[in-house]
PDB file of N, CA and C in Angstrom:
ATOM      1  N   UNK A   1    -114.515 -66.399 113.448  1.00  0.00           N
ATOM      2  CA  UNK A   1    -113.510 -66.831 112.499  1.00  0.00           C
ATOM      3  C   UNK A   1    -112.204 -66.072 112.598  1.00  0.00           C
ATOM      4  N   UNK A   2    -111.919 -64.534 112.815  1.00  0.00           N
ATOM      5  CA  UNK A   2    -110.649 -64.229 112.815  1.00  0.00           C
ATOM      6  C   UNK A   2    -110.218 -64.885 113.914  1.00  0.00           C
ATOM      7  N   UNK A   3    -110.016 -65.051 114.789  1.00  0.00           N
ATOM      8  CA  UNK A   3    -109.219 -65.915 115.988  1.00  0.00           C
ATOM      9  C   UNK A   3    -108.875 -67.535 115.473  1.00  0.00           C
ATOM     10  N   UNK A   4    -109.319 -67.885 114.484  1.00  0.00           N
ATOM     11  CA  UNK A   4    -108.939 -69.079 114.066  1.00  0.00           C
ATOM     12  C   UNK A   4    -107.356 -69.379 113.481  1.00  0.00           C
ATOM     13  N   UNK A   5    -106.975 -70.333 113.795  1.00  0.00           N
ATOM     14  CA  UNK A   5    -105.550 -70.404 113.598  1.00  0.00           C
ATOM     15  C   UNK A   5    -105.132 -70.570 111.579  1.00  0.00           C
ATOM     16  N   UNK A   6    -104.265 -69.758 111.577  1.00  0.00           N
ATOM     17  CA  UNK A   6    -104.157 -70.231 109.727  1.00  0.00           C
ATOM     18  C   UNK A   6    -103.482 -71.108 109.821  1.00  0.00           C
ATOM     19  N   UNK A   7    -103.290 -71.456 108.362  1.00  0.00           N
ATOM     20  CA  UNK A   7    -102.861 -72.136 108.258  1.00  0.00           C
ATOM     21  C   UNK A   7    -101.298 -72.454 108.207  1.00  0.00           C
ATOM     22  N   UNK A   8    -100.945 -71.339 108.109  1.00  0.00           N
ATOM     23  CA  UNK A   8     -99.244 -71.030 108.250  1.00  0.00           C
ATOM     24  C   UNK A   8     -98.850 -71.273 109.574  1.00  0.00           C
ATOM     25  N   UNK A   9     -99.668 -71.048 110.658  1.00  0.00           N
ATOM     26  CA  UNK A   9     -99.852 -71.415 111.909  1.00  0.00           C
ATOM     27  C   UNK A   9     -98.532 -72.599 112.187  1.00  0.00           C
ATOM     28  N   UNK A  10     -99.544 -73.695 111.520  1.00  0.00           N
ATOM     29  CA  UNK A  10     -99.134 -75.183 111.559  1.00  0.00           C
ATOM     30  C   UNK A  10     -98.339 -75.720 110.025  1.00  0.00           C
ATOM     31  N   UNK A  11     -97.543 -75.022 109.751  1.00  0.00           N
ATOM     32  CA  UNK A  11     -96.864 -75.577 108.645  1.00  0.00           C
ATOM     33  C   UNK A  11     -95.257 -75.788 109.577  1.00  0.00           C
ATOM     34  N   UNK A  12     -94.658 -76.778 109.032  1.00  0.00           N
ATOM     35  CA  UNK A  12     -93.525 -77.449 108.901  1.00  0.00           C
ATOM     36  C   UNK A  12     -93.976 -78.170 110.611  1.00  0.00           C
ATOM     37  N   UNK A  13     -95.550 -78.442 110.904  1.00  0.00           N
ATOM     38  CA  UNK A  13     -94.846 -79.534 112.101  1.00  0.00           C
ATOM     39  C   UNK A  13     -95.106 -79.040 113.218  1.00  0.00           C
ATOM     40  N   UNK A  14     -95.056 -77.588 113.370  1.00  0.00           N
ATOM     41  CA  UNK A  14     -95.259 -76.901 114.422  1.00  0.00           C
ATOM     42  C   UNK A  14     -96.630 -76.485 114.259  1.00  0.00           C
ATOM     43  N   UNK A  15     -97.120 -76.832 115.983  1.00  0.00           N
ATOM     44  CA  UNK A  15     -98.268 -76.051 116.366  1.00  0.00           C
ATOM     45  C   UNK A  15     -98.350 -75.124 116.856  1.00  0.00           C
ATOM     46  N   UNK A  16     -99.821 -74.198 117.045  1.00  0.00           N
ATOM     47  CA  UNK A  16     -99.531 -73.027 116.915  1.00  0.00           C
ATOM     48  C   UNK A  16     -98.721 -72.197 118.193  1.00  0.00           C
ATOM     49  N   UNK A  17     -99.286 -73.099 119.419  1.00  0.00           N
ATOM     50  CA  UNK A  17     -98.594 -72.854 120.407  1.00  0.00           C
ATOM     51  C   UNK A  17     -96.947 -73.271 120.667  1.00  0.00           C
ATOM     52  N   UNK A  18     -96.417 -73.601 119.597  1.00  0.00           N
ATOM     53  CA  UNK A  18     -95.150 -74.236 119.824  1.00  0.00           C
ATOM     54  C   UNK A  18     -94.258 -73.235 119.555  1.00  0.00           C
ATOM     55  N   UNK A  19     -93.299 -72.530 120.503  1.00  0.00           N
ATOM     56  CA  UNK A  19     -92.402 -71.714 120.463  1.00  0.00           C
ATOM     57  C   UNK A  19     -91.031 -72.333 120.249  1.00  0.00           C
ATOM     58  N   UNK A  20     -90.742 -73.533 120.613  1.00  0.00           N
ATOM     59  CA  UNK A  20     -89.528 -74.733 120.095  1.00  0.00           C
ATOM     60  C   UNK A  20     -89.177 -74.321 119.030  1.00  0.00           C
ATOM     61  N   UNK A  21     -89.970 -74.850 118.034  1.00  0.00           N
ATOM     62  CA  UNK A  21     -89.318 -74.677 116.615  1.00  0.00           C
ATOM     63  C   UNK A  21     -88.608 -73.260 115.949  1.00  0.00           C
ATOM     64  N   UNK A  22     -89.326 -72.225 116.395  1.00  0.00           N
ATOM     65  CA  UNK A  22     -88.414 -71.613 116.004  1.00  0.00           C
ATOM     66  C   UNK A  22     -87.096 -70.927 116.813  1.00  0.00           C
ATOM     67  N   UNK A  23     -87.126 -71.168 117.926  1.00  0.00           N
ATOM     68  CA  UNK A  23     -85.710 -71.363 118.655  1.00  0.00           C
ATOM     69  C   UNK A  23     -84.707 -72.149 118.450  1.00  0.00           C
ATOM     70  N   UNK A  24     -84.915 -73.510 117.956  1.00  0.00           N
ATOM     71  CA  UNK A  24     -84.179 -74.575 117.747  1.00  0.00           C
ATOM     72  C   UNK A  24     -83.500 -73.853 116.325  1.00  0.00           C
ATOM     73  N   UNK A  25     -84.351 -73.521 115.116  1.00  0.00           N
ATOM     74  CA  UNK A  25     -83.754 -72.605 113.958  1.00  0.00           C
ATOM     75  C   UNK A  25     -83.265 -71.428 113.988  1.00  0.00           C
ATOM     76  N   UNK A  26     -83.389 -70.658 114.886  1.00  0.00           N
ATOM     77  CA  UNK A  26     -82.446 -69.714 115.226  1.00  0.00           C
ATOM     78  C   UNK A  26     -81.618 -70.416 115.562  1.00  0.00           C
ATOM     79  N   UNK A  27     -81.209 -70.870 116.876  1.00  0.00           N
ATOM     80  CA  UNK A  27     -79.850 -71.481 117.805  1.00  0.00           C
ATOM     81  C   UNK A  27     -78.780 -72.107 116.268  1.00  0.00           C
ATOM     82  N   UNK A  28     -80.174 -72.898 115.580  1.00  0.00           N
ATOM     83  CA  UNK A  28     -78.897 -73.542 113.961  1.00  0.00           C
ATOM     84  C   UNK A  28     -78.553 -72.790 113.059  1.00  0.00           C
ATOM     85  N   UNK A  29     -78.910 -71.401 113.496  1.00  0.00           N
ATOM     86  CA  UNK A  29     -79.028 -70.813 112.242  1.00  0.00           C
ATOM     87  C   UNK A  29     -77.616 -69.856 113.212  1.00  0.00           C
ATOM     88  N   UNK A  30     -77.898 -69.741 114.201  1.00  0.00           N
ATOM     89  CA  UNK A  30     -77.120 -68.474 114.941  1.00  0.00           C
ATOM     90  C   UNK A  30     -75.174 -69.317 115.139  1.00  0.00           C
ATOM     91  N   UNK A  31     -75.413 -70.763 115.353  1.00  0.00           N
ATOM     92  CA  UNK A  31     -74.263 -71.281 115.134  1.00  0.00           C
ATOM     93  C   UNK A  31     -73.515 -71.767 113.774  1.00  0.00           C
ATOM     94  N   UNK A  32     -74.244 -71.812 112.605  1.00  0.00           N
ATOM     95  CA  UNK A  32     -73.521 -71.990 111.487  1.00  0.00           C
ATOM     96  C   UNK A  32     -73.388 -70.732 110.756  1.00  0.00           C
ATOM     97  N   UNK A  33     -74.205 -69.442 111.455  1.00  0.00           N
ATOM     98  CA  UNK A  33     -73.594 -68.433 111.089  1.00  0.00           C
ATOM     99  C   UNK A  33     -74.324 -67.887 109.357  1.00  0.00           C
ATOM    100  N   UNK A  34     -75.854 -68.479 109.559  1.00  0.00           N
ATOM    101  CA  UNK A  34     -76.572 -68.397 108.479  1.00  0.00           C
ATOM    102  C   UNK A  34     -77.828 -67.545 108.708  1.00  0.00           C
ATOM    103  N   UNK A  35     -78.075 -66.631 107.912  1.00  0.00           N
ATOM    104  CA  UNK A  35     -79.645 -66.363 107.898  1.00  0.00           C
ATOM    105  C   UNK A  35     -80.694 -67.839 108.261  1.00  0.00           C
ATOM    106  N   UNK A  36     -81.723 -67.208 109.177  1.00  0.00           N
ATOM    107  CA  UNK A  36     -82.103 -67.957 109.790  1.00  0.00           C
ATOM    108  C   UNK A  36     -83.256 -68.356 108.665  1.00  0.00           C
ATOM    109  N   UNK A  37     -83.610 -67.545 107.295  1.00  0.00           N
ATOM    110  CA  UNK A  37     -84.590 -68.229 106.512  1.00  0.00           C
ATOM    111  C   UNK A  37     -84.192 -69.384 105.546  1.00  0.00           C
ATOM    112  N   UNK A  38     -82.715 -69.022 106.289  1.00  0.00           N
ATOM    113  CA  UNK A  38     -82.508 -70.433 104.952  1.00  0.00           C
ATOM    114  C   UNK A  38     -82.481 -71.849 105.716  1.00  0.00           C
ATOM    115  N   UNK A  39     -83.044 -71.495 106.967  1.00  0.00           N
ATOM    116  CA  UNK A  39     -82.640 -72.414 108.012  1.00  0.00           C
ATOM    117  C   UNK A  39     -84.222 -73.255 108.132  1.00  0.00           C
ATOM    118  N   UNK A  40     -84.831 -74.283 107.337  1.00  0.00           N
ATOM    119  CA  UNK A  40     -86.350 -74.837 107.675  1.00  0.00           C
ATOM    120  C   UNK A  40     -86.576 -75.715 108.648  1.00  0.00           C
ATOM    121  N   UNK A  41     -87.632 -76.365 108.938  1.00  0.00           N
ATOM    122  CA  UNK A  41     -87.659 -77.580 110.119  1.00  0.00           C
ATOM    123  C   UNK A  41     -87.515 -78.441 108.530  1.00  0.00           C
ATOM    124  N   UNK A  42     -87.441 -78.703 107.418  1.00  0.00           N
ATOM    125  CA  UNK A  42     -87.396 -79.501 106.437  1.00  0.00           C
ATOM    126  C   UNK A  42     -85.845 -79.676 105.726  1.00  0.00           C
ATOM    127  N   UNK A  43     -84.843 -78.700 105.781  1.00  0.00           N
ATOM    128  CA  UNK A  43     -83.816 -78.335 106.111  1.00  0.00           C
ATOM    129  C   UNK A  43     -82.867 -79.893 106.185  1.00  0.00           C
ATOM    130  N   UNK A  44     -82.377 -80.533 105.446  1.00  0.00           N
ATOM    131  CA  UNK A  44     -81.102 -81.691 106.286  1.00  0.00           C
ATOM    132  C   UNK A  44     -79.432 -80.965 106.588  1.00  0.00           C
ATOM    133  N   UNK A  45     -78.886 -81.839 107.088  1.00  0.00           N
ATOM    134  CA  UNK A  45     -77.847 -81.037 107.603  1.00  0.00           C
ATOM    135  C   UNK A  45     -76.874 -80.831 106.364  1.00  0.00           C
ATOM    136  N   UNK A  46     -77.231 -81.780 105.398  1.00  0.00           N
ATOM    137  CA  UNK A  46     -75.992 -81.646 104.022  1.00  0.00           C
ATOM    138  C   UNK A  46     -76.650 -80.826 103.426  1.00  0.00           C
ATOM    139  N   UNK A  47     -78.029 -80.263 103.477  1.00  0.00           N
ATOM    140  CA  UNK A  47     -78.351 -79.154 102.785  1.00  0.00           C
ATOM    141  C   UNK A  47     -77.228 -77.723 103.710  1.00  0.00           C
ATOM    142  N   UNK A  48     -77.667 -77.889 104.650  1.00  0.00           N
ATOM    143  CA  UNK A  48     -77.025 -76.891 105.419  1.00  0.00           C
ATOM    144  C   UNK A  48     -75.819 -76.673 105.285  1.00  0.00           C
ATOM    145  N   UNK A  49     -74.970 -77.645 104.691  1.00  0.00           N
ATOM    146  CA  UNK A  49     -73.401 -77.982 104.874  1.00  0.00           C
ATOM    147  C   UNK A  49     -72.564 -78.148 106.406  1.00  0.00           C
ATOM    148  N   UNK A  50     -74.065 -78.896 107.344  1.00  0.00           N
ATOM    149  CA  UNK A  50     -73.528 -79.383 108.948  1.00  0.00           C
ATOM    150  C   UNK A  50     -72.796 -80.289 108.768  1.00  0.00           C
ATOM    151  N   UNK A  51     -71.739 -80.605 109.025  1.00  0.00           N
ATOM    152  CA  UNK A  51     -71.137 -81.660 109.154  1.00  0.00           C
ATOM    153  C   UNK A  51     -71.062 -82.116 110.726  1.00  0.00           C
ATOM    154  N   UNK A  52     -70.453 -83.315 110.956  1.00  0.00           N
ATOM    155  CA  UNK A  52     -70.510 -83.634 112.617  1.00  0.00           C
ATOM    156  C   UNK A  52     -69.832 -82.836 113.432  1.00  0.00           C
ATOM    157  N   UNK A  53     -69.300 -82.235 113.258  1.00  0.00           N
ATOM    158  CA  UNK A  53     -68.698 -81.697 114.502  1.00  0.00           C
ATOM    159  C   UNK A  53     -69.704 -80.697 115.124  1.00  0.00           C
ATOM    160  N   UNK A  54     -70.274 -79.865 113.211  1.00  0.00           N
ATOM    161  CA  UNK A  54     -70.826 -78.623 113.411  1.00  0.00           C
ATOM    162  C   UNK A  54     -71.707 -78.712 114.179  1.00  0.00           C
ATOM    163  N   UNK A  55     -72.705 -80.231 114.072  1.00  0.00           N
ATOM    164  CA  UNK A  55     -73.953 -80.967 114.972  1.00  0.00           C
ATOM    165  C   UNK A  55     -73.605 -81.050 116.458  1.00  0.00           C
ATOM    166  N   UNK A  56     -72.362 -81.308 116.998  1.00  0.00           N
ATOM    167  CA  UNK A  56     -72.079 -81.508 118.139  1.00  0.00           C
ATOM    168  C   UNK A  56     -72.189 -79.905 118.895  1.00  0.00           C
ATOM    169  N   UNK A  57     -71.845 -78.980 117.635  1.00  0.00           N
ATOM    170  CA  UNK A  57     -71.953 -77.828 118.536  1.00  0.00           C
ATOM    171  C   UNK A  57     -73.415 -77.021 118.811  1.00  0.00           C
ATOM    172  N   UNK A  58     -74.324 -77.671 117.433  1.00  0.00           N
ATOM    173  CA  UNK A  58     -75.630 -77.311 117.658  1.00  0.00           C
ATOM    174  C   UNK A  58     -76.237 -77.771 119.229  1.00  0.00           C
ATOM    175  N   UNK A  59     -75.883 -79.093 119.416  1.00  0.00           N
ATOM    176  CA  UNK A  59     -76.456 -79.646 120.554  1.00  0.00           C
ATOM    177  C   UNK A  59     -76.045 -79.111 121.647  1.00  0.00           C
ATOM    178  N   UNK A  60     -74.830 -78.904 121.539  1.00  0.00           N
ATOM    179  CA  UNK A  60     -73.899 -78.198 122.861  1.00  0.00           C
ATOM    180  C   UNK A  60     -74.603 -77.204 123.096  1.00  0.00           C
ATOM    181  N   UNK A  61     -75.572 -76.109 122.283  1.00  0.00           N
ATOM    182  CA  UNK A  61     -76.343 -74.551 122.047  1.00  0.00           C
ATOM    183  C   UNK A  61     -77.643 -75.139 122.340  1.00  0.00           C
ATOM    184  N   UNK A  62     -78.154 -76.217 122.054  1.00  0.00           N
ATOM    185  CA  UNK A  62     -79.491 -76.639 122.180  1.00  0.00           C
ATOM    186  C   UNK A  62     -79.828 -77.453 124.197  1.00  0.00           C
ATOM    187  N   UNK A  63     -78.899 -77.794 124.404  1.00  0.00           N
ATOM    188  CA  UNK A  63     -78.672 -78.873 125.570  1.00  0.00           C
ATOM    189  C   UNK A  63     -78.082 -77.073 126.653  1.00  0.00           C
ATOM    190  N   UNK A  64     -77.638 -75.980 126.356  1.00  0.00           N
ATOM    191  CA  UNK A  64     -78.047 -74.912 127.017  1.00  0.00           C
ATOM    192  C   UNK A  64     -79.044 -74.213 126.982  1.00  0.00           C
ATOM    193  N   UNK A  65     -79.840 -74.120 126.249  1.00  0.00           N
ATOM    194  CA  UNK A  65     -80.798 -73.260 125.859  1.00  0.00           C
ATOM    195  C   UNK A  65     -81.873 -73.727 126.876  1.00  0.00           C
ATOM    196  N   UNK A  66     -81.839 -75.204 126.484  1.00  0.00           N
ATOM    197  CA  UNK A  66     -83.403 -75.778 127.258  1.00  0.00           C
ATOM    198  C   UNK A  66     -83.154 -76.453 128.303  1.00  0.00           C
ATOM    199  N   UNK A  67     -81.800 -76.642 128.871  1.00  0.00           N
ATOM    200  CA  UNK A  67     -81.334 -76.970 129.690  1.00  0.00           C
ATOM    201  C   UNK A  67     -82.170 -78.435 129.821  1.00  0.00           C
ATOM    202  N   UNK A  68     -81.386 -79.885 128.652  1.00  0.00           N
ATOM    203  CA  UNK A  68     -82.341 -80.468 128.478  1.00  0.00           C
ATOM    204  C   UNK A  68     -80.074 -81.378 128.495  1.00  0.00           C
ATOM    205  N   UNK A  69     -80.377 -82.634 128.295  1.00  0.00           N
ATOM    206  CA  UNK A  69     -78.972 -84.019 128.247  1.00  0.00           C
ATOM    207  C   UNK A  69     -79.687 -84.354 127.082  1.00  0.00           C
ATOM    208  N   UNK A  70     -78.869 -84.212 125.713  1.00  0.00           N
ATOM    209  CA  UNK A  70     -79.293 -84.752 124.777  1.00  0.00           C
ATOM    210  C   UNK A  70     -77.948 -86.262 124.550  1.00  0.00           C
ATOM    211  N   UNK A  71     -78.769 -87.740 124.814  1.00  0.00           N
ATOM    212  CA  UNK A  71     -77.918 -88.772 124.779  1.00  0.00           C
ATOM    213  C   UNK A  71     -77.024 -89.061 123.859  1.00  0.00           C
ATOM    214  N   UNK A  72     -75.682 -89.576 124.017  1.00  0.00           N
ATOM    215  CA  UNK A  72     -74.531 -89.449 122.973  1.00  0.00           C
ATOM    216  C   UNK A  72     -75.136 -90.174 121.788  1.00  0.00           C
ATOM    217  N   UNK A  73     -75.650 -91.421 122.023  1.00  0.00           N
ATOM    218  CA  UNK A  73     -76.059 -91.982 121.282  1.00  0.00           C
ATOM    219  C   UNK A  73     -77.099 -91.590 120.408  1.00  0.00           C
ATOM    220  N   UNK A  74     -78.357 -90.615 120.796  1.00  0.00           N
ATOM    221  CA  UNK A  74     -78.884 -90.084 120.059  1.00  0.00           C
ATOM    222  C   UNK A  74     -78.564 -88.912 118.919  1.00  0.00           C
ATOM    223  N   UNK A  75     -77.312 -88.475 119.344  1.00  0.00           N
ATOM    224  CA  UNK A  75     -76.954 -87.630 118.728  1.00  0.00           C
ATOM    225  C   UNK A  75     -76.483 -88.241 117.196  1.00  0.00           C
ATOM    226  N   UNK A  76     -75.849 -88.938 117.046  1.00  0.00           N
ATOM    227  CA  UNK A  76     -75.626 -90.114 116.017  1.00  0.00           C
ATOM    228  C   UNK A  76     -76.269 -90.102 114.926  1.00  0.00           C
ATOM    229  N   UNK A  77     -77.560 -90.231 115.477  1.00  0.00           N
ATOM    230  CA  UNK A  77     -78.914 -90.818 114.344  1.00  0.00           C
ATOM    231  C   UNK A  77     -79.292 -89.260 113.884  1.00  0.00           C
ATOM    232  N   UNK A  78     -78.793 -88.215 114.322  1.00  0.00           N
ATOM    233  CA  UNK A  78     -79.847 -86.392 114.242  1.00  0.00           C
ATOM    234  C   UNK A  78     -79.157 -86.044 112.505  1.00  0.00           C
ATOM    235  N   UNK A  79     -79.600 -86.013 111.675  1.00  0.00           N
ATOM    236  CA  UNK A  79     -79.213 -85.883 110.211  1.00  0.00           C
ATOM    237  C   UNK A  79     -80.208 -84.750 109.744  1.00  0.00           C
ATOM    238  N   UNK A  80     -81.574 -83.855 109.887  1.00  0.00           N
ATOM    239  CA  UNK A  80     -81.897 -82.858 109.752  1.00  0.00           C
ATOM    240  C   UNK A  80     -82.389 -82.107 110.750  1.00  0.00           C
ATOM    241  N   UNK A  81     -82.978 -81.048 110.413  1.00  0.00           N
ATOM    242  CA  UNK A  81     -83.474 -79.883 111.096  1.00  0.00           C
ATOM    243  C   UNK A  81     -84.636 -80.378 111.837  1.00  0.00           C
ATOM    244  N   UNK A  82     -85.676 -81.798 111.085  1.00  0.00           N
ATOM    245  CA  UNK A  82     -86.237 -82.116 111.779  1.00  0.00           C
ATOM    246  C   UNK A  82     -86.444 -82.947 113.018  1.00  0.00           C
ATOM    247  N   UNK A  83     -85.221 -83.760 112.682  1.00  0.00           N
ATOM    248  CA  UNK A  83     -84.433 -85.072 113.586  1.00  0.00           C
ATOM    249  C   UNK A  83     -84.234 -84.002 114.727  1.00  0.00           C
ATOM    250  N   UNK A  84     -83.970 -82.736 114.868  1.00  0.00           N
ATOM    251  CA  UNK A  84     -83.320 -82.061 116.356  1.00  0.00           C
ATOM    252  C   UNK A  84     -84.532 -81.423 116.765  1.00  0.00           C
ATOM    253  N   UNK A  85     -85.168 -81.110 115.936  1.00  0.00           N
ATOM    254  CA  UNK A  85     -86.354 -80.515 116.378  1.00  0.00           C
ATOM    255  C   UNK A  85     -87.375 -81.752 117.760  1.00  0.00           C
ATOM    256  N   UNK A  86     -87.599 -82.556 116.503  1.00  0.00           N
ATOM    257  CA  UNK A  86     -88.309 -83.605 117.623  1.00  0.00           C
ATOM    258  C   UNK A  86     -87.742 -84.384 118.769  1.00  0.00           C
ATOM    259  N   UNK A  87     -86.066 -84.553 118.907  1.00  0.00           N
ATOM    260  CA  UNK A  87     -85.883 -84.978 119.508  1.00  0.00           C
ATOM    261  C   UNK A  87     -85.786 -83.792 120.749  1.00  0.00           C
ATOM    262  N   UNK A  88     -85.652 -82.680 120.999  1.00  0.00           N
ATOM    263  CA  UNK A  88     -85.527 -81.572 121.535  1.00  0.00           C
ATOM    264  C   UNK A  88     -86.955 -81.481 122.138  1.00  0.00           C
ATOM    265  N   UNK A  89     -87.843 -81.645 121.274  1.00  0.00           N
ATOM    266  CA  UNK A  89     -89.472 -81.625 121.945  1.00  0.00           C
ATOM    267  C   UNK A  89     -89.342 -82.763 122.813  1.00  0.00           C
ATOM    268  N   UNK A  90     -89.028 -84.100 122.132  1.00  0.00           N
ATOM    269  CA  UNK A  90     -89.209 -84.976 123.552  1.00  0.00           C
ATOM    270  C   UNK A  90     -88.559 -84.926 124.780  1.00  0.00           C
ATOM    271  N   UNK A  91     -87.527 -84.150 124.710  1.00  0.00           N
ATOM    272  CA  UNK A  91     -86.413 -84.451 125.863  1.00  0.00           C
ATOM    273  C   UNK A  91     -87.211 -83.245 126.929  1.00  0.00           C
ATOM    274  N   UNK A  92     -87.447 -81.705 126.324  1.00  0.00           N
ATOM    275  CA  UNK A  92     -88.195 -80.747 126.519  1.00  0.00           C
ATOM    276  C   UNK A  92     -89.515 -81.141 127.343  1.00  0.00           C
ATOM    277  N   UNK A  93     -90.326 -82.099 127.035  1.00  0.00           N
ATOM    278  CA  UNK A  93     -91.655 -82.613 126.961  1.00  0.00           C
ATOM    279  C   UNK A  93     -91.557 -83.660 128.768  1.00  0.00           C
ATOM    280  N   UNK A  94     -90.127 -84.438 128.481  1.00  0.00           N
ATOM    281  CA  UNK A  94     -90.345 -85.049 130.228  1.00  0.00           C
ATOM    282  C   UNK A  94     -89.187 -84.480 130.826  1.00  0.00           C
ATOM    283  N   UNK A  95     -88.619 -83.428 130.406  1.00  0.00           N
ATOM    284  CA  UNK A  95     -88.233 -82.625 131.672  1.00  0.00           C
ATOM    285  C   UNK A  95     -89.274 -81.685 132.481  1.00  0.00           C
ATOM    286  N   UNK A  96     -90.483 -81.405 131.547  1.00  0.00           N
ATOM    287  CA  UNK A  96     -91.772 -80.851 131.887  1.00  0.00           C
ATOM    288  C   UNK A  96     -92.686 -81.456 132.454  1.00  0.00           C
ATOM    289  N   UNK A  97     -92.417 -82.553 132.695  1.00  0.00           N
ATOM    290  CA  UNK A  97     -93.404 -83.585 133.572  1.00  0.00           C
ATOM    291  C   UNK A  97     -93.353 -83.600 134.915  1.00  0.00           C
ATOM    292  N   UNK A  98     -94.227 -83.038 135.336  1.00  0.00           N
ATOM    293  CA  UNK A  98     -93.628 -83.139 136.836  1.00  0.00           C
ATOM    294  C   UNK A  98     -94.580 -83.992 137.680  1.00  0.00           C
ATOM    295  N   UNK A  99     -95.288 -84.730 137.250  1.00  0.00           N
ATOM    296  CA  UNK A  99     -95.819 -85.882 137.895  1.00  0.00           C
ATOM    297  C   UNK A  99     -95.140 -86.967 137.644  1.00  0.00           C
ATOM    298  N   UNK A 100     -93.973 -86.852 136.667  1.00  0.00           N
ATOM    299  CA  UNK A 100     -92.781 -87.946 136.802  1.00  0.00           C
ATOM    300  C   UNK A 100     -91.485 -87.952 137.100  1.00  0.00           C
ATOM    301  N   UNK A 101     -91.293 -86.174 137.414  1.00  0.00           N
ATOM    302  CA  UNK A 101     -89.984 -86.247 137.635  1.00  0.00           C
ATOM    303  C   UNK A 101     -89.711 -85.814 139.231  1.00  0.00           C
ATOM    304  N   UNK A 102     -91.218 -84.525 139.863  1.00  0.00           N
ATOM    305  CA  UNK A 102     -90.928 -83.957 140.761  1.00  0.00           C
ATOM    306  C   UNK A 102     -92.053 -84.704 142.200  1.00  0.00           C
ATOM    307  N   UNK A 103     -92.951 -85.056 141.451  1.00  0.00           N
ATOM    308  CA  UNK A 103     -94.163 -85.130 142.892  1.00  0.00           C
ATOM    309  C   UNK A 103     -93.743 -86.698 143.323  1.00  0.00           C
ATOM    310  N   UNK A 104     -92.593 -87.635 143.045  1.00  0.00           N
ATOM    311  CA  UNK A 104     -92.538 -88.666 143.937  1.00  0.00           C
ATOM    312  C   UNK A 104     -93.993 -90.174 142.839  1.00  0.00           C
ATOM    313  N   UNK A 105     -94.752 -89.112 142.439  1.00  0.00           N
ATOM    314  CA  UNK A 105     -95.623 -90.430 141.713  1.00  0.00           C
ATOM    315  C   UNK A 105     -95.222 -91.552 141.184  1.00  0.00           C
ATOM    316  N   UNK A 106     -93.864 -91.403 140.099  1.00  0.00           N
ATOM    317  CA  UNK A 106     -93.201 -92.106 139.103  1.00  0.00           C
ATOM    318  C   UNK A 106     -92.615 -93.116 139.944  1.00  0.00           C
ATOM    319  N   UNK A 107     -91.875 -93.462 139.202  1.00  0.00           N
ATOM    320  CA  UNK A 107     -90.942 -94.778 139.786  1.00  0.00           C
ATOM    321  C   UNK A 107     -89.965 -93.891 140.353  1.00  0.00           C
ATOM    322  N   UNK A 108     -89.568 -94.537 141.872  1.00  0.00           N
ATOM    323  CA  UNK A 108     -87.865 -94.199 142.246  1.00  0.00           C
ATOM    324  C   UNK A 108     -86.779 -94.233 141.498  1.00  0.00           C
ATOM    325  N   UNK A 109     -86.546 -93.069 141.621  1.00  0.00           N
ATOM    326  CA  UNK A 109     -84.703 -93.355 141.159  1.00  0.00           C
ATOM    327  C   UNK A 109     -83.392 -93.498 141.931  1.00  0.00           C
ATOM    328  N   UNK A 110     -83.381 -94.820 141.783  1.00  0.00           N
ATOM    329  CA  UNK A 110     -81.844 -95.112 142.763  1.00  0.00           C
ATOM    330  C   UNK A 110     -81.022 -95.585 142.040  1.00  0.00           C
TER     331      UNK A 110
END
């Protein structure tokens, strides 16, 4: 039983192995220039007082970090802490694929 994961483990979304989430809340927390506890994955950006631009610069910090193209268009729809979180895991998730991006398996890209 001590090796069992608590339950704090997996609160706000994150599993236990997931080191994302709290990078993504630092990086928002380190660009709006906030303690990072006030910073949650539950968090929206008008709680935060993000406005768009401020979002454009989160991504600009997030799209270096993980060295990940977050799409213009997606950026649009990102309104909390959780909206960047998940979209950051997915983009994160098939740049990590490498039976689709590196071994030739996937479809061609021309």
């Amino acid at each position: 039983m001590p090796d069992e994961i608590t339950p704090a483990a997996s609160v706000n979304g994150a599993s236990p192995e997931d080191d994302l989430t709290p990078r993504i809340l630092r990086i928002i927390a380190e660009t709006q220039r906030k303690d990072v506890s006030l910073v949650t994955i539950d968090s929206s950006f008008e709680e935060l007082g993000i406005d768009s631009m401020d979002g454009v610069n989160i991504v600009f910090a997030l799209e270096n970090e993980f060295n990940i193209n977050v799409p213009d268009e997606e950026v649009k729809n990102i309104r909390s802490v959780r909206d960047m979180v998940d979209g950051v895991r997915k983009l994160v998730d098939q740049g990590s694929n490498p039976s689709a991006t590196a071994s030739g398996a996937g479809p061609a890209a021309s």
